[in-house]
N, C-alpha and C. Protein backbone atom coordinates (compact mmCIF):
# COMPACT_ATOMS: atom_id res chain seq x y z
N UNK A 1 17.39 -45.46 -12.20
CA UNK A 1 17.94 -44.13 -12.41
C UNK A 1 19.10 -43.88 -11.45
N UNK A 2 19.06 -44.40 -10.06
CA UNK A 2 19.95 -43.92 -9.19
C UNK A 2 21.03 -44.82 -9.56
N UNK A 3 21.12 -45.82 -9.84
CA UNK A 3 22.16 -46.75 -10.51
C UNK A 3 23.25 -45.99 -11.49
N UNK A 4 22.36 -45.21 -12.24
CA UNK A 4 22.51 -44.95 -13.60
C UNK A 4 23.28 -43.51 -13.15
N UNK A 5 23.22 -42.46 -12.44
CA UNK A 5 23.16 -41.52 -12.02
C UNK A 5 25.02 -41.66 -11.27
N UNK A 6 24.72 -43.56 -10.25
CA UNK A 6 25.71 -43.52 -9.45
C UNK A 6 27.04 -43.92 -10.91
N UNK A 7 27.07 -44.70 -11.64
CA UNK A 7 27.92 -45.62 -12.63
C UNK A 7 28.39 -44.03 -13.01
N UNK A 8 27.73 -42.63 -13.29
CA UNK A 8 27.86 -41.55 -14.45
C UNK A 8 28.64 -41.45 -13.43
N UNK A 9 28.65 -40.79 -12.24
CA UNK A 9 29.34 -40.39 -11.02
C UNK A 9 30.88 -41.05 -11.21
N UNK A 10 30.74 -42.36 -11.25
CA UNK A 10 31.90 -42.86 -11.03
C UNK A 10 33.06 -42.89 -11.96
N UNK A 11 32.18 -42.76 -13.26
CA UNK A 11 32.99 -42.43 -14.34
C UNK A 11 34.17 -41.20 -14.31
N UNK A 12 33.20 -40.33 -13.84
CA UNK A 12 33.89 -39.10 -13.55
C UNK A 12 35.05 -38.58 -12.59
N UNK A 13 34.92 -39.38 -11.43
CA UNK A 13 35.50 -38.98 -10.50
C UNK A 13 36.78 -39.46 -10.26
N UNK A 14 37.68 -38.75 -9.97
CA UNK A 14 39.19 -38.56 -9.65
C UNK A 14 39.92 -39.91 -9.50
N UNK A 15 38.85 -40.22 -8.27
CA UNK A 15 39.53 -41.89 -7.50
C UNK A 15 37.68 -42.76 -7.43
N UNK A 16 37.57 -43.30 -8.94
CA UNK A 16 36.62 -43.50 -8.82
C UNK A 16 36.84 -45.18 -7.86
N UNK A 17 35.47 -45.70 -7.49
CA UNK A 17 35.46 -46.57 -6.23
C UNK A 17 35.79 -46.52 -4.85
N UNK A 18 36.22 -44.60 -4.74
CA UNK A 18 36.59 -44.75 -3.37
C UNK A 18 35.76 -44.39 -2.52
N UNK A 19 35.73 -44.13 -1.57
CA UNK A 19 34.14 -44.33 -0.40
C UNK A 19 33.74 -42.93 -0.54
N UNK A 20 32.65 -42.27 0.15
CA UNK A 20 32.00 -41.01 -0.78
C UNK A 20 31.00 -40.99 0.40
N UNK A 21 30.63 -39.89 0.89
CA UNK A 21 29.58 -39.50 1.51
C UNK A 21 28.34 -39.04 0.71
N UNK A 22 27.15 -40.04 0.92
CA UNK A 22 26.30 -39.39 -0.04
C UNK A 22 25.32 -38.05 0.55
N UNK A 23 25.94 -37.50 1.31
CA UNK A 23 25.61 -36.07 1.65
C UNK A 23 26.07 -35.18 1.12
N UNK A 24 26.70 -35.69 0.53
CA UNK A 24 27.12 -34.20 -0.42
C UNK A 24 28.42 -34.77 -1.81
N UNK A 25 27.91 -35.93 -2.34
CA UNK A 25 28.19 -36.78 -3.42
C UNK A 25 29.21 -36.14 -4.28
N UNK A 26 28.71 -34.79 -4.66
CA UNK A 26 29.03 -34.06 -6.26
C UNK A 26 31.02 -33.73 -5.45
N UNK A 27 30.56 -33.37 -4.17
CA UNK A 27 32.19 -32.86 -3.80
C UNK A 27 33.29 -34.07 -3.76
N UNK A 28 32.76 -35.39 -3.91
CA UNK A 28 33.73 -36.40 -4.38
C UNK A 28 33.94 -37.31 -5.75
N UNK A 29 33.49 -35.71 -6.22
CA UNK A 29 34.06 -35.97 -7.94
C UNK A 29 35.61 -35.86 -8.05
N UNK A 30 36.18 -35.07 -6.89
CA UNK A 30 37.76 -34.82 -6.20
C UNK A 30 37.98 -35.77 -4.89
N UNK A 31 39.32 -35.67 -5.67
CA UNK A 31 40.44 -37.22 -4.75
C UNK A 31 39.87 -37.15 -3.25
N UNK A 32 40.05 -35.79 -2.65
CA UNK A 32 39.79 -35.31 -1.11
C UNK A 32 39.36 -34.29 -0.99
N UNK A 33 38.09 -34.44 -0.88
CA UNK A 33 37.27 -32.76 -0.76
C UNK A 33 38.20 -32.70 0.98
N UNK A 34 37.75 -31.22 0.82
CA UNK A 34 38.20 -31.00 1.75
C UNK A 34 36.67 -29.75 2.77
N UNK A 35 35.92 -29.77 2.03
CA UNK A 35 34.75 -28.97 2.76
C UNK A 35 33.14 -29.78 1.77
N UNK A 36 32.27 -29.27 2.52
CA UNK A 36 30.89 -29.25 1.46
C UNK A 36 31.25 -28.09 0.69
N UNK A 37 30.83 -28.47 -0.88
CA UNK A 37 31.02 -27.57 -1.95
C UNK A 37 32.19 -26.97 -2.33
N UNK A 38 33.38 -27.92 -1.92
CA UNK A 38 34.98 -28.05 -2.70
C UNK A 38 34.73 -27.89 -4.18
N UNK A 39 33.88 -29.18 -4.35
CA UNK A 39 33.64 -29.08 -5.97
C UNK A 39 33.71 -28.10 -6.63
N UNK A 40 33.60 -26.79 -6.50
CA UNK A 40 33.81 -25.65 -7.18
C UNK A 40 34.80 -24.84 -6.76
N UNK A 41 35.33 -25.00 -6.33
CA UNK A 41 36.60 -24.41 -5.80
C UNK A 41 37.79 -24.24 -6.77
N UNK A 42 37.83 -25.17 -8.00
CA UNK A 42 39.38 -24.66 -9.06
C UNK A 42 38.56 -25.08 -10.19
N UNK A 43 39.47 -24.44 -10.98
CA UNK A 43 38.93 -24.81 -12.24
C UNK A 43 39.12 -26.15 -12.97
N UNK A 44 40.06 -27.31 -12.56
CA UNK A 44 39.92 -28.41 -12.72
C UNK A 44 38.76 -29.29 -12.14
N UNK A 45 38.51 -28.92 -10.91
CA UNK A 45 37.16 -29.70 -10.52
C UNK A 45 36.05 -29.31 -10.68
N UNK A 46 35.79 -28.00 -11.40
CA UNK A 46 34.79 -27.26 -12.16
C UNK A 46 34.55 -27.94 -13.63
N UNK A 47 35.55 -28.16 -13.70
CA UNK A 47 35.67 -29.24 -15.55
C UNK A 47 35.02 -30.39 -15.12
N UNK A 48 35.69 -30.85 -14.24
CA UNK A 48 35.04 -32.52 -13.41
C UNK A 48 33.45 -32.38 -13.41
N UNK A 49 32.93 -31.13 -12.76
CA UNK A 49 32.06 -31.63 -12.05
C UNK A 49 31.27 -31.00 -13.47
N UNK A 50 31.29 -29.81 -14.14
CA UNK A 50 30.64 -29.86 -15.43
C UNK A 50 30.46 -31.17 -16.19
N UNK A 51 31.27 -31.86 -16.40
CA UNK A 51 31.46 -33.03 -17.56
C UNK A 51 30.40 -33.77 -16.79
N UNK A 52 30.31 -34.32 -15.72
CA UNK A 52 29.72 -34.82 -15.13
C UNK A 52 28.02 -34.42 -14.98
N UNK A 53 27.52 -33.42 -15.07
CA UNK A 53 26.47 -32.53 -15.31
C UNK A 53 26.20 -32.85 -16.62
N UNK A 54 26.77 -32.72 -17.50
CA UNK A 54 26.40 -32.46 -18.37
C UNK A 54 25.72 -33.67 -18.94
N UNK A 55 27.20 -35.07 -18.92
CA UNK A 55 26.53 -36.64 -19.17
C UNK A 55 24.98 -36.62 -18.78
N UNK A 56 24.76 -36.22 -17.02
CA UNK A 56 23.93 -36.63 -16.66
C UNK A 56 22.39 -35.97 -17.51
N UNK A 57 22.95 -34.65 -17.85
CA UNK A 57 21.74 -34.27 -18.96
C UNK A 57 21.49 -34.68 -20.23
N UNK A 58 22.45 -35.09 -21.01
CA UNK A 58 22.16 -35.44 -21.92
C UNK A 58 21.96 -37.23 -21.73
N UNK A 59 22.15 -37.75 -20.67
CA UNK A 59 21.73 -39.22 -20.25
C UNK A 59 19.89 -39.66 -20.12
N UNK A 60 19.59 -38.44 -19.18
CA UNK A 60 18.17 -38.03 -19.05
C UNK A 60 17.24 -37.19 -19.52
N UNK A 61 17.87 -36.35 -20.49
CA UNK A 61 17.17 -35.69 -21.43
C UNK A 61 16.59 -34.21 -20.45
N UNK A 62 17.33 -33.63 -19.72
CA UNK A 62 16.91 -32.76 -18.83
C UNK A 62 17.96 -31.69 -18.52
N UNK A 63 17.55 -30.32 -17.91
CA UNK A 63 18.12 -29.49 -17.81
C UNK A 63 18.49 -28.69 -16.97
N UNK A 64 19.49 -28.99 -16.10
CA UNK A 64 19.30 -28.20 -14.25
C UNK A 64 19.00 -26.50 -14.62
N UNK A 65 18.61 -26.44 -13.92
CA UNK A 65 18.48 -24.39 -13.33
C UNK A 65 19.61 -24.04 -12.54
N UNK A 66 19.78 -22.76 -12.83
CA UNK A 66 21.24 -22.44 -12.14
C UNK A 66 21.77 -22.27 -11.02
N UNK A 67 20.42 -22.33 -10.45
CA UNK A 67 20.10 -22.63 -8.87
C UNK A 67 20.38 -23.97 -8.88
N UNK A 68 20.12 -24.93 -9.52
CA UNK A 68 20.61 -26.31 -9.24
C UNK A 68 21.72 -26.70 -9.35
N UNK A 69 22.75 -25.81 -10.30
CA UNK A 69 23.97 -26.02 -10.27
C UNK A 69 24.87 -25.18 -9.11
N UNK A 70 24.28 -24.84 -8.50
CA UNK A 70 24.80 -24.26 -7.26
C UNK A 70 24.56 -25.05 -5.71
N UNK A 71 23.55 -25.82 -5.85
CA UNK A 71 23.27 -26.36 -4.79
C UNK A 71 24.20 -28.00 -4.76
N UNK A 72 24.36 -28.34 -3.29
CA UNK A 72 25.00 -29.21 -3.10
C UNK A 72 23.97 -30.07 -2.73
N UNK A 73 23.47 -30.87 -3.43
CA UNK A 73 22.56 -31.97 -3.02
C UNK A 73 23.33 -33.11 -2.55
N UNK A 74 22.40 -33.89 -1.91
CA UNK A 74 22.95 -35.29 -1.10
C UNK A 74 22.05 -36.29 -2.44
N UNK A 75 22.76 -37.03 -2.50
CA UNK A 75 22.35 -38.20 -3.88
C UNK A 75 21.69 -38.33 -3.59
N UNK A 76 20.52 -39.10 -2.90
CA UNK A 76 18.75 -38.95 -2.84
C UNK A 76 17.92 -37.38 -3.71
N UNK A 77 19.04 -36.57 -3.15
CA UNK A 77 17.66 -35.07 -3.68
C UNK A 77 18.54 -35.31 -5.10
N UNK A 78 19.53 -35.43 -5.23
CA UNK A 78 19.97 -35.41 -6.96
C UNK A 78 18.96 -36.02 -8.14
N UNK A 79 19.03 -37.87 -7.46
CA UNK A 79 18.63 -38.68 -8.24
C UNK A 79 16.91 -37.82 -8.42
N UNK A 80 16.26 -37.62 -7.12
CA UNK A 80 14.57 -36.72 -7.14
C UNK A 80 14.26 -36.15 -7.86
N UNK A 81 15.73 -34.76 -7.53
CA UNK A 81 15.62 -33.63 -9.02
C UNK A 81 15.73 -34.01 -10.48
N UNK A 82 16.70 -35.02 -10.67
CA UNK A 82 16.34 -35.86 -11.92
C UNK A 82 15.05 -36.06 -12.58
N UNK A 83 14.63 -36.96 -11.74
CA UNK A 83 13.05 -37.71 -11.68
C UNK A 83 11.81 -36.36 -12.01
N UNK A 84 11.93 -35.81 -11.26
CA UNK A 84 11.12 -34.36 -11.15
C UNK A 84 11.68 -34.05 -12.40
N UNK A 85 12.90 -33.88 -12.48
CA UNK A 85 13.17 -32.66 -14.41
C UNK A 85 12.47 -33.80 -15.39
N UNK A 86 12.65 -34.86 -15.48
CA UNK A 86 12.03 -35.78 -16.33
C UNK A 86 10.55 -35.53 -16.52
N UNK A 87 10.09 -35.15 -15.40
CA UNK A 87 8.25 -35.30 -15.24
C UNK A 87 8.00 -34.15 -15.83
N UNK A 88 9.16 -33.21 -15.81
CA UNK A 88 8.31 -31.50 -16.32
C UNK A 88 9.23 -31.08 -17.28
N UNK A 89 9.19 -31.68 -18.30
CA UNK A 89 10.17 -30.83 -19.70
C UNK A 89 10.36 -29.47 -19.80
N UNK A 90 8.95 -28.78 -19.83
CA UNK A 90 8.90 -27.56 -19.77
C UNK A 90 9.98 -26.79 -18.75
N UNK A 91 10.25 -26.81 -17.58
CA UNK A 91 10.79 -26.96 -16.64
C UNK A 91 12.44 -26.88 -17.58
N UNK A 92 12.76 -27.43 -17.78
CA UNK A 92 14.26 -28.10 -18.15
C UNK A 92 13.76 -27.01 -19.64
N UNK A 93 13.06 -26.97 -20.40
CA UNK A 93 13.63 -25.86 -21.49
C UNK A 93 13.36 -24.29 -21.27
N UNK A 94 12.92 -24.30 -19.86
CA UNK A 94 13.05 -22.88 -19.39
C UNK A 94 14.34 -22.51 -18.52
N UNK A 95 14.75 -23.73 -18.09
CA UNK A 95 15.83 -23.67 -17.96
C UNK A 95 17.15 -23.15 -18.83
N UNK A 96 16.95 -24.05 -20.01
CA UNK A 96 17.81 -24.16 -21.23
C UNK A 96 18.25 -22.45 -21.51
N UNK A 97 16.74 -22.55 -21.80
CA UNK A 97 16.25 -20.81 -22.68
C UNK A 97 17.55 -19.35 -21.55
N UNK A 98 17.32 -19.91 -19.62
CA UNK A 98 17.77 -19.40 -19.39
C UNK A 98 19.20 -19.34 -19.14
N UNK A 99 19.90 -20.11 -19.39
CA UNK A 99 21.21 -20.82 -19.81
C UNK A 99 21.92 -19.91 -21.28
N UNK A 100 21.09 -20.12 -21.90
CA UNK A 100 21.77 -19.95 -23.41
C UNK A 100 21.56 -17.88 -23.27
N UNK A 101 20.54 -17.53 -22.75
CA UNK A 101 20.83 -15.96 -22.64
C UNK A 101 21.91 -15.24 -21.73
N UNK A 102 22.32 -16.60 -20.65
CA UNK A 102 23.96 -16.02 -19.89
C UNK A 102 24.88 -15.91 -20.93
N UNK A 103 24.61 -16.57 -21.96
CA UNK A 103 25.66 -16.69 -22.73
C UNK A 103 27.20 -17.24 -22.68
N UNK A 104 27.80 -17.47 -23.49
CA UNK A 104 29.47 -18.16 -23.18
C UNK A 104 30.47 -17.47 -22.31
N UNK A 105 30.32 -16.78 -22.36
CA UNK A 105 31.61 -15.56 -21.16
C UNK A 105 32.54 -15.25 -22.09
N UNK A 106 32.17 -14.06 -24.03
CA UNK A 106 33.56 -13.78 -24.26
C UNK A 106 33.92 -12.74 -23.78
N UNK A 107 32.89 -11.71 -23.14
CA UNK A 107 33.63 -10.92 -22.24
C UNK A 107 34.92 -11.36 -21.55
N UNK A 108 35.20 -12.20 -21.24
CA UNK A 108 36.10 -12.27 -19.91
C UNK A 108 37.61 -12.56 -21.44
N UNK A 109 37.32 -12.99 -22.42
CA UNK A 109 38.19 -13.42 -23.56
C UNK A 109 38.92 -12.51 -23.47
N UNK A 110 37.92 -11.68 -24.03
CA UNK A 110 38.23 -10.32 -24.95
C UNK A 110 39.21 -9.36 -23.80
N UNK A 111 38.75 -9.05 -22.45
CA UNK A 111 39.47 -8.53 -21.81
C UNK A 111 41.09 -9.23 -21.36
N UNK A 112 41.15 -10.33 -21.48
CA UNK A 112 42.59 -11.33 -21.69
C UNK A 112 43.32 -10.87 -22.75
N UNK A 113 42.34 -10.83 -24.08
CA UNK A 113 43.05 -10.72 -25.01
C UNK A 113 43.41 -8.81 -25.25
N UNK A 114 42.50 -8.25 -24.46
CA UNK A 114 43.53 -6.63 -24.32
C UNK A 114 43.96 -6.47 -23.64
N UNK A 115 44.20 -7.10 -22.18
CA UNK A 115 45.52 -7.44 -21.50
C UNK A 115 46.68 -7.33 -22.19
N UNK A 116 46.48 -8.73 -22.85
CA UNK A 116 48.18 -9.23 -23.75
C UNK A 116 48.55 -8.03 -24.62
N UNK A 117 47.43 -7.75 -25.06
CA UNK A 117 47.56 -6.58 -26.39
C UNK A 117 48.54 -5.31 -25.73
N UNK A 118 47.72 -4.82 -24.43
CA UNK A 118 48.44 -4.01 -23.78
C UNK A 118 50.06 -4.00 -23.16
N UNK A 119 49.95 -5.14 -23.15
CA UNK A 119 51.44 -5.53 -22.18
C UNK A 119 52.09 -5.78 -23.99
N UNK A 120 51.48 -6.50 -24.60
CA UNK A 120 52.70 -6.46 -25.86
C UNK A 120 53.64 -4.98 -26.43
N UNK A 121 52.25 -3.92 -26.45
CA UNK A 121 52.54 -2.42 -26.40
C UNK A 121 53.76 -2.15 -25.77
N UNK A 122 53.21 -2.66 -24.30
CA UNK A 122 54.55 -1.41 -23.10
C UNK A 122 55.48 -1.96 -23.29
N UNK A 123 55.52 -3.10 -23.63
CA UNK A 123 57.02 -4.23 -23.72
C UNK A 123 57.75 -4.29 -25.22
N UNK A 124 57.10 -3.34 -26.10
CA UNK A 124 57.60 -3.38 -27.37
C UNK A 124 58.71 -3.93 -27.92
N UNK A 125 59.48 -3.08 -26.66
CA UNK A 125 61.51 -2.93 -27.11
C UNK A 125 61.87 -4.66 -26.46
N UNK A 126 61.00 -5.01 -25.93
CA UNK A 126 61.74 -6.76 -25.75
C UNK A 126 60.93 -7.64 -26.08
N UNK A 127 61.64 -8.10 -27.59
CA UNK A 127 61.19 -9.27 -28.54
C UNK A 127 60.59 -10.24 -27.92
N UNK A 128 61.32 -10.77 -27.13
CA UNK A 128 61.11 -12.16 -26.82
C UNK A 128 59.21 -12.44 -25.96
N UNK A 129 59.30 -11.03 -24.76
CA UNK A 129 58.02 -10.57 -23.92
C UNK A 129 56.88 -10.67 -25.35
N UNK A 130 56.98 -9.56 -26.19
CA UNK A 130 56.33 -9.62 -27.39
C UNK A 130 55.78 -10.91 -27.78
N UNK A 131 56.42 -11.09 -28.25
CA UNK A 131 56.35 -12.74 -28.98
C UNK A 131 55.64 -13.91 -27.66
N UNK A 132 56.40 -13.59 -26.51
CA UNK A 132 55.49 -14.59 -25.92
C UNK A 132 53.55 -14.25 -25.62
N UNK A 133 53.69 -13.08 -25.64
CA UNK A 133 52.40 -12.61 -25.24
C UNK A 133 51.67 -12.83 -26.63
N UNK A 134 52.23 -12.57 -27.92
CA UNK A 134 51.49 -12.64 -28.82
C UNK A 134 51.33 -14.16 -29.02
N UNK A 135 52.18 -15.08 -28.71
CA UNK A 135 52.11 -16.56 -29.00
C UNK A 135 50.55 -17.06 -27.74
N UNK A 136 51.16 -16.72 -26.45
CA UNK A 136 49.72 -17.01 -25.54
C UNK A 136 48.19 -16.14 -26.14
N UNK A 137 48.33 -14.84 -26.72
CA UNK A 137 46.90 -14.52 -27.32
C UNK A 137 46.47 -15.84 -28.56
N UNK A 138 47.19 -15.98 -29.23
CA UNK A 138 46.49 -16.66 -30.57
C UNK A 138 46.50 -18.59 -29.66
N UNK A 139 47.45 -18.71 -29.03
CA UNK A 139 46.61 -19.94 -28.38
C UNK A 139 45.53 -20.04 -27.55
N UNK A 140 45.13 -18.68 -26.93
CA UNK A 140 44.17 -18.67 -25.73
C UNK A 140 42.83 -18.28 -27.04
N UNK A 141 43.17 -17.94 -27.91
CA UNK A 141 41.66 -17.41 -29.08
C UNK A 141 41.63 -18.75 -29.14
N UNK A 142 42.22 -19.68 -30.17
CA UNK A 142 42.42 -21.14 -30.70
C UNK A 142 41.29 -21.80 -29.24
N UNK A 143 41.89 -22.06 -28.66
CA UNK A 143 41.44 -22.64 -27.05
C UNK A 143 39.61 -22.32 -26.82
N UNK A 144 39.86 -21.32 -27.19
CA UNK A 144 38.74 -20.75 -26.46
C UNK A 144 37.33 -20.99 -27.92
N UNK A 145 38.36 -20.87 -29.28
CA UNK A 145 37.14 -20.99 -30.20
C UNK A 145 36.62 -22.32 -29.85
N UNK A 146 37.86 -23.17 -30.03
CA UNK A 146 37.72 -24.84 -29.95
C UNK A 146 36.73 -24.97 -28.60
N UNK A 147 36.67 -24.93 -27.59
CA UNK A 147 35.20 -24.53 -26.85
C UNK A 147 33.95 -24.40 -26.84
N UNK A 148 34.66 -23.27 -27.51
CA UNK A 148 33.15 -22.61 -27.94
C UNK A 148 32.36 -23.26 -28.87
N UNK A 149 33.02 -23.55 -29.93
CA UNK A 149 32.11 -24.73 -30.69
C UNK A 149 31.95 -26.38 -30.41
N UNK A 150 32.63 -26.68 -29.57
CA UNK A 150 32.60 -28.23 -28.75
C UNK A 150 30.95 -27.86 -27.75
N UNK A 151 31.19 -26.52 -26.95
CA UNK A 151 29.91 -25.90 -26.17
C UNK A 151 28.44 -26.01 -26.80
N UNK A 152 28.64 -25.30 -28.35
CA UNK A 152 27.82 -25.01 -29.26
C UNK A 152 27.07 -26.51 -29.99
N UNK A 153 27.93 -27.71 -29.96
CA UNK A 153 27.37 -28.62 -30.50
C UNK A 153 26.73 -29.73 -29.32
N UNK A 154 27.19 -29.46 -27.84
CA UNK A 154 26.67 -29.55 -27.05
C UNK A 154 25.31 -29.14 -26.74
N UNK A 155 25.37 -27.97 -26.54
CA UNK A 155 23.92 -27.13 -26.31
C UNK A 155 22.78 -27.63 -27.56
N UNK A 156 23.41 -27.31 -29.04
CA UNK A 156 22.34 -28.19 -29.74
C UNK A 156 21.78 -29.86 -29.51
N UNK A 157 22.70 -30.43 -29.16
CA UNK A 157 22.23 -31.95 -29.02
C UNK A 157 21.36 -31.89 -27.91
N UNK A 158 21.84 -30.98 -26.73
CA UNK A 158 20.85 -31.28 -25.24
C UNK A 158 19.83 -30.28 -25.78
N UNK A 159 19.06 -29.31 -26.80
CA UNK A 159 18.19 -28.73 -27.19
C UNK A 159 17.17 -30.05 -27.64
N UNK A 160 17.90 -30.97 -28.94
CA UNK A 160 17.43 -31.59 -29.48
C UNK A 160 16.83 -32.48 -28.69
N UNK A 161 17.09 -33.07 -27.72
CA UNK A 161 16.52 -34.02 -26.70
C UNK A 161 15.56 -33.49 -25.59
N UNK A 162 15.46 -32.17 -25.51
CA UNK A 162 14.90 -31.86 -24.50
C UNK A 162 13.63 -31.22 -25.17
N UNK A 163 13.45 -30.80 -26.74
CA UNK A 163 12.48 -30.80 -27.27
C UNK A 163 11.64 -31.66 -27.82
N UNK A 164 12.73 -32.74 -28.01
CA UNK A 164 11.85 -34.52 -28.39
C UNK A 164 11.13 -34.98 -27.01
N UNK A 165 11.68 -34.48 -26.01
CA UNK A 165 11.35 -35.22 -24.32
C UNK A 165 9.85 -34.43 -24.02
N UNK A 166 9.78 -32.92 -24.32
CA UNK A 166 8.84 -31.97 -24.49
C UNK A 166 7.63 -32.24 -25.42
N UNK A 167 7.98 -32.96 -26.30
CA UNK A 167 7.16 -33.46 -27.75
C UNK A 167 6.75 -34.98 -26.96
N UNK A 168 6.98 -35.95 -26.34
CA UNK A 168 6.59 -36.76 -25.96
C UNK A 168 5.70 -37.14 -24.82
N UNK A 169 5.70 -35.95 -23.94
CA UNK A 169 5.07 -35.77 -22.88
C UNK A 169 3.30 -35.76 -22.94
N UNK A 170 2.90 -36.80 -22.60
CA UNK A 170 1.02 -36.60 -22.69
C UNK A 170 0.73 -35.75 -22.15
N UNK A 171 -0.45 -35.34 -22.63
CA UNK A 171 -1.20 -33.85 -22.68
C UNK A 171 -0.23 -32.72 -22.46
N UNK A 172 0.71 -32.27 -23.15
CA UNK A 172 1.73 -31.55 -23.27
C UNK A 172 1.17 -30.13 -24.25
N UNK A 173 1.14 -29.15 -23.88
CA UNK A 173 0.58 -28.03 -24.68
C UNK A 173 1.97 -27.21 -25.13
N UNK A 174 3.07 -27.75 -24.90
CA UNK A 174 4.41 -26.76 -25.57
C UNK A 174 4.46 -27.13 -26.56
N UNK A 175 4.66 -25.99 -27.32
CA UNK A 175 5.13 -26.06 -28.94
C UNK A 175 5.97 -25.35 -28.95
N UNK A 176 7.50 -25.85 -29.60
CA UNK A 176 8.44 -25.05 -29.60
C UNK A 176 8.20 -23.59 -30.81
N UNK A 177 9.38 -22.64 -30.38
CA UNK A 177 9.24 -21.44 -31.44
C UNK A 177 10.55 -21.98 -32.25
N UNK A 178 10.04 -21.64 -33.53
CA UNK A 178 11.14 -21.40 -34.26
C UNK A 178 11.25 -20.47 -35.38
């Protein structure tokens, strides 16, 4: 598993093969951290370190808590928490369950997109402002649907595995709802 865990790692990361403190692993998914818990610091190494999360769930059939995606583990407690989400399915689809009720964030869309709306308003009398604001709304919708359903076929596949992983477990008393 820790093999398997390190190869996903390396896939991912910026300057993969370059030396890495395994105290705090996830922050050299970037070229040069520059603190513990860089990793979240922009939204490019937020992409990094998601993609990277995510492989690793749908690799192991498991589901961090959001507390786990906040914590900076040292690769020993990573590969553990792995091992541990594997042993308790249940665990990983209460997770899921609590994942999918944060929901996607179109709040934050929608207020972008009455931003632009607004500024297209005050800026009426100059075409060009217009037009650019209306050209960035319909690419940032586009963007954001394309997401949302890349997200959506995501979340179903790591459902699908984490209820087969749940279904396989001896003496297992979960039965999914549907």
């Amino acid at each position: 598993m820790r093999e398997q865990i390190i190869a996903t790692f390396e896939s991912h990361r910026k300057d993969p093969k370059a030396p890495y403190s395994e105290d705090h692993f996830l922050d050299f998914l970037l070229r040069r951290p520059g603190r513990k818990g860089s990793v979240r610091d922009s939204f490019v190494s937020l992409r990094r370190f998601n993609a990277f999360i995510d492989q690793v769930q749908l690799d192991f059939s498991v589901c961090f808590s959001l507390k786990d995606l906040e914590a900076n583990y040292s690769l020993d407690k990573f590969v553990a928490r792995v091992a541990e989400l594997q042993e308790s399915p249940r665990s990983s689809l209460a997770s899921f369950k609590n994942q999918t009720r944060a929901g996607f964030g179109w709040p934050i869309i929608v207020i972008g997109d009455g931003i632009l709306v607004i500024l297209s308003l005050l800026l009426r009398q100059h075409e060009i402002i217009v037009a650019i604001c209306i050209s960035l709304l319909v690419l940032l919708n586009v963007l954001a649907v394309a997401f949302f359903v890349r997200h959506q076929q995501y979340r179903a596949r790591l459902e699908k595995q984490l209820l087969q992983a749940a279904a396989l477990r001896p003496n297992n008393s979960f039965k999914p709802k549907r």
